[in-house]
Protein backbone atom coordinates (compact mmCIF):
# COMPACT_ATOMS: atom_id res chain seq x y z
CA UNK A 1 0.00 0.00 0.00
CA UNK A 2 1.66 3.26 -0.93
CA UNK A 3 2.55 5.48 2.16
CA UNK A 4 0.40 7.93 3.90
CA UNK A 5 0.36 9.55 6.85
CA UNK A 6 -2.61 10.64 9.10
CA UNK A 7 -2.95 12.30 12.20
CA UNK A 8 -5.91 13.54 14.57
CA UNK A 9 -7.20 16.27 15.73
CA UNK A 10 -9.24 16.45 18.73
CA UNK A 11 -9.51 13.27 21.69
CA UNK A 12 -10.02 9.83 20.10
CA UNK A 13 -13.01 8.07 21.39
CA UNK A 14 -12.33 4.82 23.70
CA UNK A 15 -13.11 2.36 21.06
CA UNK A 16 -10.30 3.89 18.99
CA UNK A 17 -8.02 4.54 21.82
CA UNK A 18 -8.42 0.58 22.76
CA UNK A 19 -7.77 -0.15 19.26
CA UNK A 20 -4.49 1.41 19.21
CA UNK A 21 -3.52 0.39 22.54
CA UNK A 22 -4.26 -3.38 21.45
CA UNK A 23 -1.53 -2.31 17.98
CA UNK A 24 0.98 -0.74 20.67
CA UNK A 25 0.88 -4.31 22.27
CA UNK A 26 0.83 -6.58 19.38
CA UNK A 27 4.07 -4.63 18.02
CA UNK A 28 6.00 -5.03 20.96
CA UNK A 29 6.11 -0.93 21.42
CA UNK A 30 8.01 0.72 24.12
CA UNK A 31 5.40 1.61 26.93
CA UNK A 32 8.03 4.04 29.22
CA UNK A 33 11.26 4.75 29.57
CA UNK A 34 13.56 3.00 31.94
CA UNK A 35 13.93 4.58 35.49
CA UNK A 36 18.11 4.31 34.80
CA UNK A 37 17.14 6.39 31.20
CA UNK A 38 15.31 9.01 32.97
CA UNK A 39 17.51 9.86 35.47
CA UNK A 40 19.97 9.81 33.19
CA UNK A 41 18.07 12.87 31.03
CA UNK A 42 17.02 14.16 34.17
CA UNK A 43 20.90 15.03 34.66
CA UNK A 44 22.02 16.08 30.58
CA UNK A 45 18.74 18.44 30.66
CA UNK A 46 20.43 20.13 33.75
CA UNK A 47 24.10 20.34 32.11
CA UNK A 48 24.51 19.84 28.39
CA UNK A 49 27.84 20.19 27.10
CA UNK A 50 27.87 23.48 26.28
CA UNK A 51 29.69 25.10 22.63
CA UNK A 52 32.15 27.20 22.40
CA UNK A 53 30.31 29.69 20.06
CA UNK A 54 27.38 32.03 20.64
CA UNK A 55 24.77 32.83 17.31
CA UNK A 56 21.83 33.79 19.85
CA UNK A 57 22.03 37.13 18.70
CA UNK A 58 20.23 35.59 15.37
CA UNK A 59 16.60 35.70 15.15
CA UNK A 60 15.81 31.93 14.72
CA UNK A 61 12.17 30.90 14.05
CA UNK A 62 10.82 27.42 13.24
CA UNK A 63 7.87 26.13 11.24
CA UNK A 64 6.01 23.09 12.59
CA UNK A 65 2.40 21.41 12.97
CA UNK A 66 0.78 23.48 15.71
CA UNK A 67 1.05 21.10 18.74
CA UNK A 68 4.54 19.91 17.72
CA UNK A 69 6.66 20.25 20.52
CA UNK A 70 10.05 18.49 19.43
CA UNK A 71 11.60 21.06 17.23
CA UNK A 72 14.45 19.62 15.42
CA UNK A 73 14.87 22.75 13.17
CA UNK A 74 15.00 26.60 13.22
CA UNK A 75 16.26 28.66 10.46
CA UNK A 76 16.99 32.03 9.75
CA UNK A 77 17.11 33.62 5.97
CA UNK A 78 18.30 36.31 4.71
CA UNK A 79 20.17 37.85 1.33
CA UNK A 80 23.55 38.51 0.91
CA UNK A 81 24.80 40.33 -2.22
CA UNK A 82 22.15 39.05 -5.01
CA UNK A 83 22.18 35.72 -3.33
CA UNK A 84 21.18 34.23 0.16
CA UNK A 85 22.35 33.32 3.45
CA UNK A 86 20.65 30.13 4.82
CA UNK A 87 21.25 29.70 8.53
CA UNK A 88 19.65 26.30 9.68
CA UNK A 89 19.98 25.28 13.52
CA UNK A 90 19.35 21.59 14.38
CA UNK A 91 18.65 19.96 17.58
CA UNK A 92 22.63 19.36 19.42
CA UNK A 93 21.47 15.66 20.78
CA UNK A 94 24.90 14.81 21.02
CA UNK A 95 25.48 17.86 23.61
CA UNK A 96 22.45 15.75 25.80
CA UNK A 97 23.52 12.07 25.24
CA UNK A 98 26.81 10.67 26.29
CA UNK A 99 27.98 7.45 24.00
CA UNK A 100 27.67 3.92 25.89
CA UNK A 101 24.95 5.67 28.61
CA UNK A 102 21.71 4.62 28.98
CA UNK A 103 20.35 7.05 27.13
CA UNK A 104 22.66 6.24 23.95
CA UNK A 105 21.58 2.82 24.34
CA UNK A 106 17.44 3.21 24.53
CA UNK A 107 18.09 5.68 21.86
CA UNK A 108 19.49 2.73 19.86
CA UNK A 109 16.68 0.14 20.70
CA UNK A 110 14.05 2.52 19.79
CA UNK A 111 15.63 4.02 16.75
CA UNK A 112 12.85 6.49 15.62
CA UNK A 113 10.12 8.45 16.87
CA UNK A 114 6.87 6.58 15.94
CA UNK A 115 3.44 8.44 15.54
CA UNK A 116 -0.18 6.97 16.65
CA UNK A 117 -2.91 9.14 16.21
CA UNK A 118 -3.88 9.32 19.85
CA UNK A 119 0.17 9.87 20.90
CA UNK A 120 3.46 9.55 20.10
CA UNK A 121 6.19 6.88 21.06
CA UNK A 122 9.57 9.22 21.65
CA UNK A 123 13.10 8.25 20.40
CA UNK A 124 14.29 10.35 23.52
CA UNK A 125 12.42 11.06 26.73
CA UNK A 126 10.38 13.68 26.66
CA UNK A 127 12.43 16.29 29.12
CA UNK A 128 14.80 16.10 26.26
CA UNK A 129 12.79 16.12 22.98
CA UNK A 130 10.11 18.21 24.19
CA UNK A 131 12.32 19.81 26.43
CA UNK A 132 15.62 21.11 27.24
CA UNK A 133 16.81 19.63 23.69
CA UNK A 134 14.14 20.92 21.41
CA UNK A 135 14.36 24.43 19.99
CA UNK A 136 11.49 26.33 21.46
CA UNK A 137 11.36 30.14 21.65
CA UNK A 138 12.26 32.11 23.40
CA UNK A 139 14.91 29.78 25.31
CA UNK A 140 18.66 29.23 24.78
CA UNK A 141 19.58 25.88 23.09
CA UNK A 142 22.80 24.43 21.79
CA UNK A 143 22.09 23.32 18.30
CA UNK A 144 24.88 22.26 15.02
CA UNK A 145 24.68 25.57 13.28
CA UNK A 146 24.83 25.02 9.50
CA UNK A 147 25.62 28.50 7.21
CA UNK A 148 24.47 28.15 3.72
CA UNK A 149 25.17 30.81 0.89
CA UNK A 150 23.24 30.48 -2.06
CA UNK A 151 23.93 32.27 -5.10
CA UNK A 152 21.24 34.20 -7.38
CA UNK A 153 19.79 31.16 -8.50
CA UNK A 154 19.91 29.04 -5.27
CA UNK A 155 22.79 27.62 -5.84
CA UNK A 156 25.44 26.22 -3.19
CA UNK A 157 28.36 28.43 -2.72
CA UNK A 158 29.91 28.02 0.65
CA UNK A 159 29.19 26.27 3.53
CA UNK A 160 29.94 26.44 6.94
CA UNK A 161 28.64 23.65 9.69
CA UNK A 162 29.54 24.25 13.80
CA UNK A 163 28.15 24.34 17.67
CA UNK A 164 26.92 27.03 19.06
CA UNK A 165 24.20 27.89 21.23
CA UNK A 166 20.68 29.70 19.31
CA UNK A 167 17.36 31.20 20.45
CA UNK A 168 14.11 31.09 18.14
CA UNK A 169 12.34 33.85 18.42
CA UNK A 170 9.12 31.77 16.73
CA UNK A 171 7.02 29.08 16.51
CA UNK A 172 4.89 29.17 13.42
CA UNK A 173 2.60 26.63 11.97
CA UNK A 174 2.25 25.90 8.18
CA UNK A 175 -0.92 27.78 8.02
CA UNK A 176 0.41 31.12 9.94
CA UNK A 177 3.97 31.05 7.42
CA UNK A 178 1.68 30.78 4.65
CA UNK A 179 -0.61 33.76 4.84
CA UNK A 180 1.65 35.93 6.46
CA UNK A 181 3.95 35.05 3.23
CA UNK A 182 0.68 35.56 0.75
CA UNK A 183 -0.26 38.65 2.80
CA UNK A 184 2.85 40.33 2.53
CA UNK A 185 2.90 40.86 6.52
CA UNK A 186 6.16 38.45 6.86
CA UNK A 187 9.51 40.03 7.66
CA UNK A 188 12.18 39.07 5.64
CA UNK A 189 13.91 36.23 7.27
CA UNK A 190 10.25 34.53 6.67
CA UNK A 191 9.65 36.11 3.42
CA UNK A 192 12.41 35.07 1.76
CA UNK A 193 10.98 31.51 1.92
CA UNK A 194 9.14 31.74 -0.69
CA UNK A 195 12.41 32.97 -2.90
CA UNK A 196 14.84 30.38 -1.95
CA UNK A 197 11.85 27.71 -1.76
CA UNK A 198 11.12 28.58 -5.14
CA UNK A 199 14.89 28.83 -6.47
CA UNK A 200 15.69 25.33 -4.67
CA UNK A 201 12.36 24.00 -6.76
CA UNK A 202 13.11 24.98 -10.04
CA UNK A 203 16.76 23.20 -9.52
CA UNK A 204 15.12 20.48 -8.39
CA UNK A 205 13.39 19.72 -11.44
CA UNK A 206 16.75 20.89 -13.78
CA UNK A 207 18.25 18.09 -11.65
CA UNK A 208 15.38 15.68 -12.16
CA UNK A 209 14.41 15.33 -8.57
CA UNK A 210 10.80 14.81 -7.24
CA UNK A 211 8.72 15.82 -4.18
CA UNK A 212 5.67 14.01 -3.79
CA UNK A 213 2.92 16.84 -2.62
CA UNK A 214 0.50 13.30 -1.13
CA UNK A 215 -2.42 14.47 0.79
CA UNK A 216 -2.56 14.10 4.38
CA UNK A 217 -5.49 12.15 5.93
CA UNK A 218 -6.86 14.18 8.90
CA UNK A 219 -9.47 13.60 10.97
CA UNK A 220 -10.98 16.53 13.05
CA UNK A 221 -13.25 16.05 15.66
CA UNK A 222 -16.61 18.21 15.63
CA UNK A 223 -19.84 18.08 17.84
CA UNK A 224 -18.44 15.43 19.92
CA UNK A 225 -18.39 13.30 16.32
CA UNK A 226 -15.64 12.76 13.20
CA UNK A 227 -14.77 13.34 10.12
CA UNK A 228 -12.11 12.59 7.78
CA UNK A 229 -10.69 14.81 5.02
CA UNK A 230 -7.71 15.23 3.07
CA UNK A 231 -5.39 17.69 3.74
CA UNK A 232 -2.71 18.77 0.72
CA UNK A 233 -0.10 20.26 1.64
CA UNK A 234 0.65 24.21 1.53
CA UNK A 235 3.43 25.97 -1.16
CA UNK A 236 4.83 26.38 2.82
CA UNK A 237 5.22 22.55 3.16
CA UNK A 238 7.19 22.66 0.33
CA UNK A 239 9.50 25.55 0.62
CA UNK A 240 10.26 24.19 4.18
CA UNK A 241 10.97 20.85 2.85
CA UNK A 242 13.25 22.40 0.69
CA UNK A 243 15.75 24.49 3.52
CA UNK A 244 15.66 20.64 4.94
CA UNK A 245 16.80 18.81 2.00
CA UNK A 246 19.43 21.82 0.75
CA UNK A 247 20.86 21.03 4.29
CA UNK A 248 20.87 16.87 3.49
CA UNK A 249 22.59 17.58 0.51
CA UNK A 250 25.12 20.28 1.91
CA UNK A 251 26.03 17.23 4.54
CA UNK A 252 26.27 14.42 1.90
CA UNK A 253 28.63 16.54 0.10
CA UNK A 254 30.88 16.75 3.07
CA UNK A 255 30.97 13.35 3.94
CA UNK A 256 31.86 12.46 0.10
CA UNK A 257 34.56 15.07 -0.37
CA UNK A 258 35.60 13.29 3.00
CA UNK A 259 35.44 9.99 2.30
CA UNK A 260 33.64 8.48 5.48
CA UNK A 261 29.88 8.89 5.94
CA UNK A 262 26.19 7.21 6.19
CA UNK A 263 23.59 8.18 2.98
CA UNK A 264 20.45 7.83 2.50
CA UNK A 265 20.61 6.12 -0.69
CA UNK A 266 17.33 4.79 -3.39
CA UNK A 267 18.54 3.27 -6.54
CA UNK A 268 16.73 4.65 -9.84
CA UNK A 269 13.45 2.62 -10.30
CA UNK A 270 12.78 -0.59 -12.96
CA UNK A 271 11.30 0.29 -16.27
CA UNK A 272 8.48 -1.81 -15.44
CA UNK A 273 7.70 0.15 -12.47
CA UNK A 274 7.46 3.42 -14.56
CA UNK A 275 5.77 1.68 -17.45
CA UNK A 276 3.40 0.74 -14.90
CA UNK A 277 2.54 4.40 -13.28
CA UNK A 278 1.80 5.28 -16.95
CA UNK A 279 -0.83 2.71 -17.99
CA UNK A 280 -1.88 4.33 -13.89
CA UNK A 281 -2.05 8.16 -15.38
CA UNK A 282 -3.61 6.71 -18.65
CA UNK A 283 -6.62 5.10 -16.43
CA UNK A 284 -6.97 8.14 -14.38
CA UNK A 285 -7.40 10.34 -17.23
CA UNK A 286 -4.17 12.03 -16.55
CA UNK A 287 -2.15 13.30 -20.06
CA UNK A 288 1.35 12.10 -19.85
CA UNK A 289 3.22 12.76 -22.97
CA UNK A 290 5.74 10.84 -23.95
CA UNK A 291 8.19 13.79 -23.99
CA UNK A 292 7.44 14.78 -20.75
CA UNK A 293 9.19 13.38 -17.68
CA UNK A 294 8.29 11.97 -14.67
CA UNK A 295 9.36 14.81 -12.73
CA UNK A 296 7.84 17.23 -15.05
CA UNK A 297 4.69 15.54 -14.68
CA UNK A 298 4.53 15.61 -10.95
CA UNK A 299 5.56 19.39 -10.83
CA UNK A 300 2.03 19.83 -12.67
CA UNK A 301 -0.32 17.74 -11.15
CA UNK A 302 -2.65 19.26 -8.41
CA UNK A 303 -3.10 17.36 -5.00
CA UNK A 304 -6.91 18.88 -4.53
CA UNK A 305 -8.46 17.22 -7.79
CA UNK A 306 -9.41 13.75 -6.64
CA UNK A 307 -7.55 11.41 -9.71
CA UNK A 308 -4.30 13.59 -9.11
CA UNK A 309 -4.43 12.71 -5.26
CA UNK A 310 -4.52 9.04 -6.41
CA UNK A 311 -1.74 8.93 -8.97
CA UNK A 312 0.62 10.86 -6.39
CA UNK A 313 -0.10 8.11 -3.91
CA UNK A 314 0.36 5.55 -6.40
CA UNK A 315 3.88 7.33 -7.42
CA UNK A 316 5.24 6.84 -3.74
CA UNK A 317 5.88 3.15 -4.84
CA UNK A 318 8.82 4.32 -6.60
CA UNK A 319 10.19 5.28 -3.51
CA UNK A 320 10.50 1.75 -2.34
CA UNK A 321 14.08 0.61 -1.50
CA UNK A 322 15.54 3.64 0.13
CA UNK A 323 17.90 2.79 2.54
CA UNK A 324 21.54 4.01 4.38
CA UNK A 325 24.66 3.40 3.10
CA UNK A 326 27.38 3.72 4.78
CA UNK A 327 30.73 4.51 3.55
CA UNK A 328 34.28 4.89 4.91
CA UNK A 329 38.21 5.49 4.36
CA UNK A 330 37.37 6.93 0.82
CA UNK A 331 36.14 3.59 -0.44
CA UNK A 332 32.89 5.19 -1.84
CA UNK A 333 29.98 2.97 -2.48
CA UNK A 334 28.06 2.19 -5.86
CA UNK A 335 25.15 3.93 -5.22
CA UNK A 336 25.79 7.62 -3.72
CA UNK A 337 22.68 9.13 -4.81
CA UNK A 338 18.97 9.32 -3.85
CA UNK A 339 16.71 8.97 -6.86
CA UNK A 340 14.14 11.15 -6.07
CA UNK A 341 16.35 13.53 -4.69
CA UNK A 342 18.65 13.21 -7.90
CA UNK A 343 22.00 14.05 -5.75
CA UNK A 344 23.55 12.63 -3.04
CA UNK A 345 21.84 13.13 0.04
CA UNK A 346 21.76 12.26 4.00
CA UNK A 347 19.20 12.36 7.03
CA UNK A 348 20.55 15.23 9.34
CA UNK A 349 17.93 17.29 10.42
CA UNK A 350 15.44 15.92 12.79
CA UNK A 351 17.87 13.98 15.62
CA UNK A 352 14.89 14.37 18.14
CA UNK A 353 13.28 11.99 16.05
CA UNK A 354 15.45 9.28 14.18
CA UNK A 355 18.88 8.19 15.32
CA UNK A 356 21.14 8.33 12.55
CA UNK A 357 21.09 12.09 11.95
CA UNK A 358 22.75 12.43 15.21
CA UNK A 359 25.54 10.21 13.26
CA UNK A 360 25.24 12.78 10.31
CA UNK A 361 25.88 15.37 12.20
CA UNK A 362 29.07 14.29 13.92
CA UNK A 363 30.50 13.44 10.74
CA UNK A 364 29.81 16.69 9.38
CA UNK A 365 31.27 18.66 12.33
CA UNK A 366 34.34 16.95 11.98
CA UNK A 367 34.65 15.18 9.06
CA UNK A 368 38.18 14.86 8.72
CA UNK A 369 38.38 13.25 12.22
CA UNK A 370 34.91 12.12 13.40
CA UNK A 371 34.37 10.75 16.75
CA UNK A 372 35.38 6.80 17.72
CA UNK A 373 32.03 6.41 18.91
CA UNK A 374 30.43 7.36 15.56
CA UNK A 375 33.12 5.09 14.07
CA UNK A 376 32.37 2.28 16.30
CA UNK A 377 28.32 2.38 15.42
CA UNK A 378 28.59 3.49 11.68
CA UNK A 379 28.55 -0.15 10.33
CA UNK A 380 25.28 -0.96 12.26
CA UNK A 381 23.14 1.62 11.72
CA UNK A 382 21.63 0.53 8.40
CA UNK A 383 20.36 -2.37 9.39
CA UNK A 384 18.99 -0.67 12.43
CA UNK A 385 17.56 2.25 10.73
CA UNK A 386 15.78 -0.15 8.30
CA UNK A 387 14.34 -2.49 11.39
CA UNK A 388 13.19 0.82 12.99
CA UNK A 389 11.54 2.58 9.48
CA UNK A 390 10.30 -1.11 8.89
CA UNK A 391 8.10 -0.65 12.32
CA UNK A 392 7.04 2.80 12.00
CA UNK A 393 5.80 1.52 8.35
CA UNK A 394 3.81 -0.83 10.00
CA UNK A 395 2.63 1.41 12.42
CA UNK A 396 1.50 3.81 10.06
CA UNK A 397 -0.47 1.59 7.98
CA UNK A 398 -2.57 -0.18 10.70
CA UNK A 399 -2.78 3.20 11.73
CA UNK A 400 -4.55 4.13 8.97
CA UNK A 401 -7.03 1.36 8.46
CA UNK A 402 -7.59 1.35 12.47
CA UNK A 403 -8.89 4.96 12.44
CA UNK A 404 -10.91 4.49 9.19
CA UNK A 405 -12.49 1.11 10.68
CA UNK A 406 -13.35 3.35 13.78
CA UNK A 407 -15.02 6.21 11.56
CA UNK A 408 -17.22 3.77 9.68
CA UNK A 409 -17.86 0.82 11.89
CA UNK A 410 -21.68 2.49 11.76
CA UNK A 411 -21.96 2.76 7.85
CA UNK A 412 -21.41 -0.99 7.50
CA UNK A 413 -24.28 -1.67 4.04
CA UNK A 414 -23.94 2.03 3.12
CA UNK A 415 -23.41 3.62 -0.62
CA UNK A 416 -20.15 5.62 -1.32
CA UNK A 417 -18.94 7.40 -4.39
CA UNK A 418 -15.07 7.20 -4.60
CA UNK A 419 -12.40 6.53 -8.08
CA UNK A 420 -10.85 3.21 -8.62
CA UNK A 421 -7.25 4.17 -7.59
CA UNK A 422 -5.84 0.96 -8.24
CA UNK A 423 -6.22 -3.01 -10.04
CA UNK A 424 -4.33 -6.17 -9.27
CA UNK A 425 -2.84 -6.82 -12.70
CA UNK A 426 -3.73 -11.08 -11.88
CA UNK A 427 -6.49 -10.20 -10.08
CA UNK A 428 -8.35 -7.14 -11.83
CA UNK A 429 -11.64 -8.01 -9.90
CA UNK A 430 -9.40 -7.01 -6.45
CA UNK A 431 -8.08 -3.14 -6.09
CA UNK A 432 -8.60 0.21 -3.86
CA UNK A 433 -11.00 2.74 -3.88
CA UNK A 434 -10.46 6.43 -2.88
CA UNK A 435 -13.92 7.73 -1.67
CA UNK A 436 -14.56 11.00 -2.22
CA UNK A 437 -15.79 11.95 1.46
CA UNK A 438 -15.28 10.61 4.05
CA UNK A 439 -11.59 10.55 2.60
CA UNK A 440 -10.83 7.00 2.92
CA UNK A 441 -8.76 4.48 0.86
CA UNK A 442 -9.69 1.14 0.87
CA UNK A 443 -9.76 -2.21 -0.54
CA UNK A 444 -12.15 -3.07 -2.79
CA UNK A 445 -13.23 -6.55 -3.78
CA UNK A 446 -16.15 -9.03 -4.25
CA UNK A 447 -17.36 -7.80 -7.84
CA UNK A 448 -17.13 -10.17 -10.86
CA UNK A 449 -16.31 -8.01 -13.92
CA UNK A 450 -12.69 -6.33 -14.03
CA UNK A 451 -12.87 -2.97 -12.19
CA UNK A 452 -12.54 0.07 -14.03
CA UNK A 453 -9.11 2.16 -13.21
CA UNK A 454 -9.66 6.01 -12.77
CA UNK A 455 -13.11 5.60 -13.18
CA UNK A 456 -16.03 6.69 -10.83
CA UNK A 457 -17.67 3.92 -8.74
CA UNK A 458 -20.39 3.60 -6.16
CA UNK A 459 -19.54 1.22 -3.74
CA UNK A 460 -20.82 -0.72 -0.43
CA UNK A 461 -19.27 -0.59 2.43
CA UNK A 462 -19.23 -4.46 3.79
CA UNK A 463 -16.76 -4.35 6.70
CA UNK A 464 -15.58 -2.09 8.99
CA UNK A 465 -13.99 -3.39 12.46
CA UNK A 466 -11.24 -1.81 14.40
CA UNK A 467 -10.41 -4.81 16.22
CA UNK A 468 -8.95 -6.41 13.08
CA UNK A 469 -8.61 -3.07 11.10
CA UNK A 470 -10.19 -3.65 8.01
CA UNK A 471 -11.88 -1.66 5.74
CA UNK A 472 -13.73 -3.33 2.47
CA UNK A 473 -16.18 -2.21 -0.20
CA UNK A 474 -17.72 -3.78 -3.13
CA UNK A 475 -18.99 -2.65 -6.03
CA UNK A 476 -22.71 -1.55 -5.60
């Protein structure tokens, strides 16, 4: 099932709440930390080690969902000459958790942050990630402070990666960046967002990289009832996105020109998987010349119009087989590059919430001599990273069809219109249907003609049970 994420808004009711609890279980996830890892970041939160260098005279400001309270980034723009001056600060973890401690090694078992809809499952304690670690304003932080100048065009011209301590000023939601940016009300440092966003996109697709604008599944609670929609993302998303990757790439760069590193790697994808997404945009009713590329075509497809959503969710199956790669001593490895990316690339910027961009940025802060304990763990850490992403894929797709069993578990014999989003090739009577409210995606089965791809259906709903959390329609 192609990836996508969810979250809720509001309290889930108990029969959704026991549903997830019961998925918690079954997976074997964390409940609490361990006394020993508590005290532990009871003591760092009190003393980190502190840098040498003081940028808190910058104006910092970070962009995250509203309730987000582990902030991993804060960035501050601004132009220099004709160009720009990028300064991105990222969570110091390192300055909180000592290698071999007990934190280091919980940090290790749990390996990334995973998300639930009623609550989260931290990589780090909360007094840290929510905490004395994460960049909230208005309080003094130590954070890796990457410099980035940008030419004209948003291209790399220098860059600049050490400690210091930073303040955010900030803390905006998507929504607020966005119509302060449309409104003209932003100052510059959030203004220019919207330039270098922009600059970075149109070298992405000169490059031939891709970013997938999926909708978001959200369900807000109203009148004590819910309802699901789809959410797509804001030019804001993207831009933002963009300062993050622009810093990835900055840090692969280093740890190439270096010769030791970890990357986050995806090899280009099969023919067959391409030929396959355009028989997809043919059944959609989605024009896909044959001179245009794939990247071209995603640039101009619209994540509001229903048969767009569904061929950008179909298109994250391309991104299958990302992984790390990790590379040492000069001996570089095959693969450097991300696909979809189009350029080397590297996880760096979100330590609060997956362990190897704590690795990243060691290597980048001293990449000529990087730590022994970043030595020691290097070779490990892909298959741990994959174990880890393998769990919070899991966790995000029983997520999914948990929460949409809970939102229809009443509607069981009821009539939906929705698109055919997708056909077993051997079994063409078997696919998924994208409704058009509530916004659910779904299997659909139990017809006996070949379903029509891209094409409007009305459907029955015939099961919907949390407790096994399944979701199934038939064709009316």
């Amino acid at each position: 099932m192609p990836s996508r994420r969810i979250r809720v808004t509001g309290t889930p009711e108990a029969p959704l709440r026991a549903a997830l609890t019961a998925l918690r279980t079954e997976l074997g996830v964390p409940e609490s930390f361990p006394p020993e890892v508590l005290a532990e970041a009871e003591r760092a939160a009190k003393a980190p080690a502190p840098p040498a260098e003081d940028a808190t005279d910058i104006p910092f400001f970070t962009i995250d969902p509203p309730t987000s309270m582990d902030l991993d980034q804060a960035m501050h723009l601004s132009r220099r000459g004709s160009g720009f001056r990028v300064r991105y600060a990222i969570a110091d973890v390192a300055a909180f958790v000592a290698p071999g401690g007990a934190l280091d090694a919980e940090a290790h078992r749990r390996v990334t942050t995973l998300y639930f809809p009623d609550e989260k499952t931290p990589l780090h304690p909360p007094l840290l990630s929510e905490g004395a670690a994460s960049l909230l304003p208005d309080v003094t932080r130590p954070a890796v402070l990457w410099t980035i100048d940008l030419d004209a065009d948003g291209r790399t011209s220098a860059v600049d990666v050490r400690r210091a301590l930073v303040r955010s000023r900030a803390k905006l939601d998507y929504a607020t960046a966005q119509q302060r940016i449309d409104t003209g009300t932003a100052e510059e440092p959030l203004a220019l967002l919207k330039d270098i966003g922009e600059a970075r996109e149109r070298l992405e697709v000169e490059r031939g990289g891709i970013s997938l604008n999926v909708p978001e599944q959200e369900i807000v609670e109203r009148d004590h009832t819910y309802e699901l929609a789809y959410r797509a993302p804001l030019p804001a998303d993207g831009w933002n996105a963009q300062i993050s990757l622009l810093t990835g790439m900055a840090a692969a760069d280093l740890m190439l020109t270096h010769g030791t590193g970890v990357l986050r790697t995806l090899p280009t994808a099969p023919d067959g998987a391409v030929g396959r997404l355009h028989r997809t945009a043919h059944a959609l009713h989605i024009d896909w010349p044959h001179h245009m590329s794939y990247a071209e075509l995603i640039r101009s497809l619209d994540p509001h119009l229903p048969h767009h959503a569904a061929f950008l969710q179909e298109c994250t199956t391309l991104l299958r087989g990302a992984g790390y790669t990790v590379f040492r001593d000069g001996n570089l490895p095959p693969v450097t590059t991300h696909a979809a990316v189009a350029a080397p690339y590297t996880h760096c910027t979100a330590p609060l919430r997956r362990l190897v961009d704590r690795y990243a940025s060691e290597l980048c802060l001293a990449p000529g001599n990087p730590p022994a304990w970043v030595l020691a763990g290097l070779d490990a850490l892909p298959k741990q990273m994959a174990d880890g992403n393998r769990l919070a894929g899991t966790v995000e797709r029983e997520c999914v069809d948990i929460v949409e069993a809970a939102l229809l578990k009443n509607r069981v014999g009821d009539l939906f219109d929705g698109y055919v989003v997708d056909v077993e090739e051997r079994q063409p009577t078997v696919g998924k249907v994208q409704l058009d409210t509530p916004a659910v995606v779904a299997r659909l089965e139990g017809g006996t003609t070949p379903l029509p791809l891209g094409e409007r259906l009305r459907v029955r709903l015939t099961q919907a049970d949390p407790g096994t959390s399944k979701v199934r329609f038939a064709p009316a």
